[in-house]
PDB file of N, CA and C in Angstrom:
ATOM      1  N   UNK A   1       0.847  -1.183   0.000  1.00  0.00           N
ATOM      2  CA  UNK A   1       0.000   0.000   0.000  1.00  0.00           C
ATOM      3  C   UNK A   1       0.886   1.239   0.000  1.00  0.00           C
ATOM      4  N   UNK A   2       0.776   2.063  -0.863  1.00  0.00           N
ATOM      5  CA  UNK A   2       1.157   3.220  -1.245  1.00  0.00           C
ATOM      6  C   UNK A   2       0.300   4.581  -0.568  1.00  0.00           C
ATOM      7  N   UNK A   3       0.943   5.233   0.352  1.00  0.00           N
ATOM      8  CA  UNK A   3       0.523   6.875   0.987  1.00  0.00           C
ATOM      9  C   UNK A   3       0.922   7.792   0.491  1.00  0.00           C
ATOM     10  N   UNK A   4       0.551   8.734  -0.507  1.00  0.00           N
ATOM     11  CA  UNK A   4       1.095   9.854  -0.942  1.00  0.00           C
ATOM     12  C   UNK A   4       0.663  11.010   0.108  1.00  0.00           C
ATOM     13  N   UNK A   5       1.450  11.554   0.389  1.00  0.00           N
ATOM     14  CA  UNK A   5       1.473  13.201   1.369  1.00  0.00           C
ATOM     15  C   UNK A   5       2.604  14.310   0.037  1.00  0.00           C
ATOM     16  N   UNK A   6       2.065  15.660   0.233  1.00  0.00           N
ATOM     17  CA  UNK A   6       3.099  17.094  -0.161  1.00  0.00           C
ATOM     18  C   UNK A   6       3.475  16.678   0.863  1.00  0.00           C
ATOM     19  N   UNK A   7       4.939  17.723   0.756  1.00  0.00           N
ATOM     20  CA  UNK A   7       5.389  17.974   1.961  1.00  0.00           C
ATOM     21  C   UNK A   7       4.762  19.877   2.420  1.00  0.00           C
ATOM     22  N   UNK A   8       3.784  20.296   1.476  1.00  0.00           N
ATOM     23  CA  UNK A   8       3.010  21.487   1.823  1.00  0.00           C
ATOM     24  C   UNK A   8       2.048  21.210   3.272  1.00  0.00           C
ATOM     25  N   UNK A   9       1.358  19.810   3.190  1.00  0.00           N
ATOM     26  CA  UNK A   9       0.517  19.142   3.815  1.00  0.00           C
ATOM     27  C   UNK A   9       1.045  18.905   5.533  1.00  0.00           C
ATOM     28  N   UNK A  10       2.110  19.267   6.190  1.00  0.00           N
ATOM     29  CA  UNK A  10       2.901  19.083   7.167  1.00  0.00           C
ATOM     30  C   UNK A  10       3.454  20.002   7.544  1.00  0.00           C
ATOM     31  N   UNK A  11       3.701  20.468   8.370  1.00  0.00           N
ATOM     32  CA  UNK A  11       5.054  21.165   9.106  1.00  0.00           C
ATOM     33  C   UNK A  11       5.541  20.497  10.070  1.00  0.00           C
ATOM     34  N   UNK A  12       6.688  21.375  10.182  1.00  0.00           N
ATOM     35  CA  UNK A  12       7.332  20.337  11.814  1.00  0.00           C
ATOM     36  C   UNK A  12       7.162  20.826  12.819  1.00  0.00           C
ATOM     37  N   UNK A  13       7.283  20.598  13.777  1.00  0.00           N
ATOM     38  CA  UNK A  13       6.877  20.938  15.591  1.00  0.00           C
ATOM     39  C   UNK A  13       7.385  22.481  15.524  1.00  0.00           C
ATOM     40  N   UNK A  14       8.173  22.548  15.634  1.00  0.00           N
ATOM     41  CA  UNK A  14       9.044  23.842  15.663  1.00  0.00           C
ATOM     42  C   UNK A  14       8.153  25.408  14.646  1.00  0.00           C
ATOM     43  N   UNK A  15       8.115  24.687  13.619  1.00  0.00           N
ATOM     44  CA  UNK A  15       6.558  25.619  12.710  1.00  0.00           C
ATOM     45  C   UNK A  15       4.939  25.916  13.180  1.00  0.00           C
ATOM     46  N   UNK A  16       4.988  24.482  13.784  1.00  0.00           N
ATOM     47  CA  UNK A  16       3.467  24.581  14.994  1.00  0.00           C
ATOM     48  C   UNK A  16       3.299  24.824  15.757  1.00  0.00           C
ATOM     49  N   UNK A  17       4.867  25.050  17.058  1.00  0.00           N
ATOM     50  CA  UNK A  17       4.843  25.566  17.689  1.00  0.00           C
ATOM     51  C   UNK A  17       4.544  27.375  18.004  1.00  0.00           C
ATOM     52  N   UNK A  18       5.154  27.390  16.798  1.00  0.00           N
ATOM     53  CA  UNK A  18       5.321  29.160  16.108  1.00  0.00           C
ATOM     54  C   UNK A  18       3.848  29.404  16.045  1.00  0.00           C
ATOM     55  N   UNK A  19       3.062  28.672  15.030  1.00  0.00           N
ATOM     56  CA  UNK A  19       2.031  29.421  14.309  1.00  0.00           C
ATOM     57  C   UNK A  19       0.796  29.335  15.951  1.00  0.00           C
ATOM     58  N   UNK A  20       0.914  28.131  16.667  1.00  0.00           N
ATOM     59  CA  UNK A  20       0.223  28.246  17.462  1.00  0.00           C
ATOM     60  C   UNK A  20       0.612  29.174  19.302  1.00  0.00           C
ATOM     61  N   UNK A  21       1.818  30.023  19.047  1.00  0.00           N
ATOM     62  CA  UNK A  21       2.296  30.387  19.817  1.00  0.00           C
ATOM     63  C   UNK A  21       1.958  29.565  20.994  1.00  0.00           C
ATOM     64  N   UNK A  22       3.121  28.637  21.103  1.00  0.00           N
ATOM     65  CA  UNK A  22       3.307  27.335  22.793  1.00  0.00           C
ATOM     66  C   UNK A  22       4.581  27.054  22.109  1.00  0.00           C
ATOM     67  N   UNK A  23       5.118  26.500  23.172  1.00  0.00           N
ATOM     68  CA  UNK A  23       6.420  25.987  22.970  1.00  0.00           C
ATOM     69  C   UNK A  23       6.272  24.284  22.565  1.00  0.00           C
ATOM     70  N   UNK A  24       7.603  24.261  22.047  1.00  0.00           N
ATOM     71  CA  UNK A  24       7.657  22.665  20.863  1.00  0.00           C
ATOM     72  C   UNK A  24       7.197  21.719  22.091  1.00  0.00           C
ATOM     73  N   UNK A  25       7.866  22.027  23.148  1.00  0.00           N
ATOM     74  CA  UNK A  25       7.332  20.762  24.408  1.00  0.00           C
ATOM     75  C   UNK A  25       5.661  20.529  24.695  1.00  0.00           C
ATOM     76  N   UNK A  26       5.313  21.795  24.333  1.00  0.00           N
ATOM     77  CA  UNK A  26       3.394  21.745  24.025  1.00  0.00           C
ATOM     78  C   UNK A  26       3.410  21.052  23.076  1.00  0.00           C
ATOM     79  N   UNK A  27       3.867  20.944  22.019  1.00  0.00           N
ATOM     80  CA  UNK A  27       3.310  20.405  20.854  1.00  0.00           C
ATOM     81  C   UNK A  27       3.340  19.188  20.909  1.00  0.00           C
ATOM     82  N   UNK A  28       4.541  18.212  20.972  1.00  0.00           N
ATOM     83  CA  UNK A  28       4.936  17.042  21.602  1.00  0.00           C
ATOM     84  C   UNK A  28       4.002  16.616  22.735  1.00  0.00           C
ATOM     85  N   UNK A  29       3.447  17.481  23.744  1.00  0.00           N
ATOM     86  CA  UNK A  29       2.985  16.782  24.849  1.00  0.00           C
ATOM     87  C   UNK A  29       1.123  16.243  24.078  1.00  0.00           C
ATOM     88  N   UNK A  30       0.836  17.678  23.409  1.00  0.00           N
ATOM     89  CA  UNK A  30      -0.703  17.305  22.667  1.00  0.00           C
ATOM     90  C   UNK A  30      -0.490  16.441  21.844  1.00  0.00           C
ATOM     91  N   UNK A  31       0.051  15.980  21.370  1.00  0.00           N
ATOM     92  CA  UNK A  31       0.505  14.494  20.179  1.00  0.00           C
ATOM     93  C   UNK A  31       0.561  13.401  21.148  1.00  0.00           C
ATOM     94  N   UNK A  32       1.365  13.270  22.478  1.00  0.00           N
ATOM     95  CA  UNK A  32       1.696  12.637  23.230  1.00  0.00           C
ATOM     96  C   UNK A  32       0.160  12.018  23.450  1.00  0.00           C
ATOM     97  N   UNK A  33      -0.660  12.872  24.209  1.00  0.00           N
ATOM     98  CA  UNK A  33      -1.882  12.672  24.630  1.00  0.00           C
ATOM     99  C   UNK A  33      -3.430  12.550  23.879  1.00  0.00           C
ATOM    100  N   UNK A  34      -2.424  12.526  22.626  1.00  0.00           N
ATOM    101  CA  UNK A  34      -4.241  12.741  21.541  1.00  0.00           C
ATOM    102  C   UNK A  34      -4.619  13.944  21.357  1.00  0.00           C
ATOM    103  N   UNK A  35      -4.146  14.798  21.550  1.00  0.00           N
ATOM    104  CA  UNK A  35      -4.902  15.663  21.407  1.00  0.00           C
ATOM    105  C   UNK A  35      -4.644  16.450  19.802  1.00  0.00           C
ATOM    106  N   UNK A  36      -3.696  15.922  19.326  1.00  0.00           N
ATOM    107  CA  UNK A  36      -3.310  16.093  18.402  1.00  0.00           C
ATOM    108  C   UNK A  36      -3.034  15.207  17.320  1.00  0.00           C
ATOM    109  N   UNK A  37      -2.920  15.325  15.711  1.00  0.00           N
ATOM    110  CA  UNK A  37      -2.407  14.271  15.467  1.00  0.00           C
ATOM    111  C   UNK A  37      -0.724  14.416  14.881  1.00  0.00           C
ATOM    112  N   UNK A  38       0.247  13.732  14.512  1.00  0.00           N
ATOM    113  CA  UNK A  38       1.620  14.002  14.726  1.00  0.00           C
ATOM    114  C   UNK A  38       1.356  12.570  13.780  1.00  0.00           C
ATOM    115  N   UNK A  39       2.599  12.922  12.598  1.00  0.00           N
ATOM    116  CA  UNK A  39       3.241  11.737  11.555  1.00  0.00           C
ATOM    117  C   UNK A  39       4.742  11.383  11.657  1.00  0.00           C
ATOM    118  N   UNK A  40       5.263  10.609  12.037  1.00  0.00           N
ATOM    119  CA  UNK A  40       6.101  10.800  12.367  1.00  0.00           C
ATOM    120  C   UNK A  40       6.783   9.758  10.939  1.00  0.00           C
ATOM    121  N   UNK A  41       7.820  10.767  10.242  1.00  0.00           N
ATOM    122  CA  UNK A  41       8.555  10.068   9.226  1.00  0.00           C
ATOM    123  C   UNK A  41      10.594  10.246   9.320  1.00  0.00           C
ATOM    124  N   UNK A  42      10.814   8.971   9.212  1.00  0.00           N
ATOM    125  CA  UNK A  42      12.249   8.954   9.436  1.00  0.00           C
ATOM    126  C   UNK A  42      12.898   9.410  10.956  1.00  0.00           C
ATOM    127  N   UNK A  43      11.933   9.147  12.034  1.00  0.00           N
ATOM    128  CA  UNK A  43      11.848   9.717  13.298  1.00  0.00           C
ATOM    129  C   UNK A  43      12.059  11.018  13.362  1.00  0.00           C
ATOM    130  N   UNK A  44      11.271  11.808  12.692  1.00  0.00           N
ATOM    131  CA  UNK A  44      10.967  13.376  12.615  1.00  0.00           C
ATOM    132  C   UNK A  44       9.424  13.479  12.908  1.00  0.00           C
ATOM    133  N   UNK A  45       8.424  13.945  13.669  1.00  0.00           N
ATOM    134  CA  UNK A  45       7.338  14.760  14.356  1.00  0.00           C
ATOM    135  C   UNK A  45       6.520  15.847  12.938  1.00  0.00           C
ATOM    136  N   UNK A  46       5.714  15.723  12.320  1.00  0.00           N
ATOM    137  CA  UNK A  46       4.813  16.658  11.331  1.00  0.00           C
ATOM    138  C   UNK A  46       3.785  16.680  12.204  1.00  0.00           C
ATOM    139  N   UNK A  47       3.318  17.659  12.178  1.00  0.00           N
ATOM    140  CA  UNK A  47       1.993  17.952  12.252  1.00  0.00           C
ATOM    141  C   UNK A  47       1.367  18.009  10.998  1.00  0.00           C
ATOM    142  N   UNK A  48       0.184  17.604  10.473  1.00  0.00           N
ATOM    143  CA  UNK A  48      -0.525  18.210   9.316  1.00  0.00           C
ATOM    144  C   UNK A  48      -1.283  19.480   9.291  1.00  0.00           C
ATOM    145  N   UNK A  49      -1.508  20.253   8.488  1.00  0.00           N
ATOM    146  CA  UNK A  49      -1.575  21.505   8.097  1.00  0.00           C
ATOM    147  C   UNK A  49      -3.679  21.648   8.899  1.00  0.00           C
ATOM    148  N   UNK A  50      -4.175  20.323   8.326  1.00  0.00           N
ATOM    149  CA  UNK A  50      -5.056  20.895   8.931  1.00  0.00           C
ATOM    150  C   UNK A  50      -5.766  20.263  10.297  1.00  0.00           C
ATOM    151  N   UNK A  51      -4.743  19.883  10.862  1.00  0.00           N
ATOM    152  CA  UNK A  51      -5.128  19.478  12.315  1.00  0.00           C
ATOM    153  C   UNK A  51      -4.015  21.052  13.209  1.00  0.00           C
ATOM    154  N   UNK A  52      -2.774  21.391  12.563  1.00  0.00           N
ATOM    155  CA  UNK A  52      -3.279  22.279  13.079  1.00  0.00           C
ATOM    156  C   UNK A  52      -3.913  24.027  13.034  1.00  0.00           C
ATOM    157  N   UNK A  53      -4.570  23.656  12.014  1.00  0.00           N
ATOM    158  CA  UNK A  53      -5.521  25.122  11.736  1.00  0.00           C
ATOM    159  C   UNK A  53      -6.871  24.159  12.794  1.00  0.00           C
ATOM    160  N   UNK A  54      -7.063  23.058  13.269  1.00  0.00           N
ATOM    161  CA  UNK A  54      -7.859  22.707  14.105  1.00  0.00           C
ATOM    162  C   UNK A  54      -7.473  23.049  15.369  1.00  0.00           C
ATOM    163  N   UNK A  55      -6.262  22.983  15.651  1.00  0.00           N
ATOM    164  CA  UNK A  55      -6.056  23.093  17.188  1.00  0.00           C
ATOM    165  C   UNK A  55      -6.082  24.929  17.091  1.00  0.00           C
ATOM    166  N   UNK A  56      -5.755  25.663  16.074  1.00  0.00           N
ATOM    167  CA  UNK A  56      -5.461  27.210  15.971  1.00  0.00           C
ATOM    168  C   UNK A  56      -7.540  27.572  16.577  1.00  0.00           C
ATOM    169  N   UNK A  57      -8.163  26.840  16.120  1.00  0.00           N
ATOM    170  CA  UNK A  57      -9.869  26.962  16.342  1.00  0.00           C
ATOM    171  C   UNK A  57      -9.706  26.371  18.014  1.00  0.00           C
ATOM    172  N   UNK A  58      -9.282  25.375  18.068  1.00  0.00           N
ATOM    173  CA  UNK A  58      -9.515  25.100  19.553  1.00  0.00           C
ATOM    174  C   UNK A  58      -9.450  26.150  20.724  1.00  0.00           C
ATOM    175  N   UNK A  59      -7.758  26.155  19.914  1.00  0.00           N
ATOM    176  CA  UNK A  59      -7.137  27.292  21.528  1.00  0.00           C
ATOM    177  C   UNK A  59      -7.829  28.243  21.510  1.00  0.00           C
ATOM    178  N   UNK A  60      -7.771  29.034  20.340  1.00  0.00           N
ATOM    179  CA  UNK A  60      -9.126  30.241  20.465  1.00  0.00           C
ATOM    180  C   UNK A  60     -10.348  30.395  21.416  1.00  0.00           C
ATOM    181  N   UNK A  61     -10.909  29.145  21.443  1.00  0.00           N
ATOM    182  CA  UNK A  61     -11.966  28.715  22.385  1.00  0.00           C
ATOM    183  C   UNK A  61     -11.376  29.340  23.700  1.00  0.00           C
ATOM    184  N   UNK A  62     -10.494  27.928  23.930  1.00  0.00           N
ATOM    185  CA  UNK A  62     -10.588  27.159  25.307  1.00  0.00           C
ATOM    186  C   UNK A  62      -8.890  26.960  25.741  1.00  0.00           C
ATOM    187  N   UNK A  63      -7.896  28.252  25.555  1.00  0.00           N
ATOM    188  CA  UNK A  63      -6.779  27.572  25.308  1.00  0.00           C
ATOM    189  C   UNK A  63      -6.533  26.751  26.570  1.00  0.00           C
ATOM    190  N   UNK A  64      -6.526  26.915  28.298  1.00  0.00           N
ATOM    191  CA  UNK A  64      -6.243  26.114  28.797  1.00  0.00           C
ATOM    192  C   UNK A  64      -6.768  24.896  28.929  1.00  0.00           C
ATOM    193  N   UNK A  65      -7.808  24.879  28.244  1.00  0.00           N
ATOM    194  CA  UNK A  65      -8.384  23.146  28.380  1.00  0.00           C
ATOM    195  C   UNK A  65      -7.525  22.342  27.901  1.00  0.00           C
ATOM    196  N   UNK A  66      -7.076  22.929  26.494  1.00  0.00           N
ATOM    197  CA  UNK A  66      -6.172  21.783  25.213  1.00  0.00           C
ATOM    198  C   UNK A  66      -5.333  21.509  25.770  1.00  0.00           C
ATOM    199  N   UNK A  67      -4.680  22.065  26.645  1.00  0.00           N
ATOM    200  CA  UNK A  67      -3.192  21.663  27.054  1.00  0.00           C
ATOM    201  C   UNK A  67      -3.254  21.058  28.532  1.00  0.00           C
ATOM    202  N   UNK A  68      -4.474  21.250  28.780  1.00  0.00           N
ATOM    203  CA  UNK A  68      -4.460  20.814  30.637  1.00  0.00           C
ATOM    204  C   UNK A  68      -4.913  19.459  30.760  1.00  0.00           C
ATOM    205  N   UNK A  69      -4.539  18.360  31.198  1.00  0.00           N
ATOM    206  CA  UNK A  69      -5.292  16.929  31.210  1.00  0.00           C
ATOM    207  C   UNK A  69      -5.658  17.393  33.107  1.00  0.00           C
ATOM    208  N   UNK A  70      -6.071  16.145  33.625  1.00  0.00           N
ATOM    209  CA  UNK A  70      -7.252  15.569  34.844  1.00  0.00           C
ATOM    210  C   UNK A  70      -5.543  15.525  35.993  1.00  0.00           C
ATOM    211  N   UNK A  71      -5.375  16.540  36.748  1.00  0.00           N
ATOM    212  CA  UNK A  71      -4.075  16.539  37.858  1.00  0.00           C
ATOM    213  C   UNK A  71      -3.004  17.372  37.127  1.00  0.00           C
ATOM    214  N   UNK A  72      -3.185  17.975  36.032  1.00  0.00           N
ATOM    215  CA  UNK A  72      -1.613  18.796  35.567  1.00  0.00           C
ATOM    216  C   UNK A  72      -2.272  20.197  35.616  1.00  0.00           C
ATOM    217  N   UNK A  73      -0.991  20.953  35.683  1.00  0.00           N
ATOM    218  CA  UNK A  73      -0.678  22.202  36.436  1.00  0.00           C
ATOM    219  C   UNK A  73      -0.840  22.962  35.112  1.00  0.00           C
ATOM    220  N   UNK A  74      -1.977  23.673  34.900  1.00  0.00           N
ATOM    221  CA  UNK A  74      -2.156  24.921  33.608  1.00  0.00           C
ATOM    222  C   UNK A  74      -0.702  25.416  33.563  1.00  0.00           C
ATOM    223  N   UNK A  75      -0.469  25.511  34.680  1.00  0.00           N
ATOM    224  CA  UNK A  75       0.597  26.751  34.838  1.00  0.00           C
ATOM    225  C   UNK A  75       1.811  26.718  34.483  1.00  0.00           C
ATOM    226  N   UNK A  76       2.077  25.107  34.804  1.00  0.00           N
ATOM    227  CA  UNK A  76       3.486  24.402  34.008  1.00  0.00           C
ATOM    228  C   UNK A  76       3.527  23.953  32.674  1.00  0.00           C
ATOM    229  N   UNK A  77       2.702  23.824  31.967  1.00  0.00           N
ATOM    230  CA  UNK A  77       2.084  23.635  30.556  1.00  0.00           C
ATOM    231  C   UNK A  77       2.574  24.965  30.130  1.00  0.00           C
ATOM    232  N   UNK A  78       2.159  25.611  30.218  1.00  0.00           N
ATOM    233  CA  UNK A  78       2.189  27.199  29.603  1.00  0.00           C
ATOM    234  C   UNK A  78       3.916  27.608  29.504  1.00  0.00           C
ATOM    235  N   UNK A  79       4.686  27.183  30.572  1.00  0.00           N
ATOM    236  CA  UNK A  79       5.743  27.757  31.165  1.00  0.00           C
ATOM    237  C   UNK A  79       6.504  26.628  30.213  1.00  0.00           C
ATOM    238  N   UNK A  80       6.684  25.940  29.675  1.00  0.00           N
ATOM    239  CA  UNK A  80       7.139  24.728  29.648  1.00  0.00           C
ATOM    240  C   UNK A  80       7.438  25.197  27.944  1.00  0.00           C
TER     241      UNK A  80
END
């Protein structure tokens, strides 16, 4: 089975981190936890383009929800 992706279709952590102003360790941790989705090719981290113009709609909302799970510290998320 054959997957074609652009590489327009992706950025890397470091680009998602930017566009969604959080740091790369946010980005990594919402992939970590689902909350995101993350491709990981040649052990390199993409985000796709439109999961995150999804999370760019989320945070807008609700930004500390996205990043806060059930016992973690808003506050260290943010700082992090």
């Amino acid at each position: 089975m054959e997957i074609k992706m652009q590489t327009d279709d992706l950025v890397t952590v470091a680009q998602a981190a930017d566009q969604l102003s959080r740091p790369r360790m946010a980005i990594y941790r919402m992939v970590k936890r689902n909350r995101m989705i993350g491709v990981t090719f040649g052990g390199v981290l993409y985000i796709p383009t439109s999961e995150l113009e999804r999370m760019k709609k989320e945070l807008e909302t609700e930004p500390a929800e996205v990043l806060a799970s059930p016992g973690d510290s808003i506050k260290s998320e943010l700082q992090e």
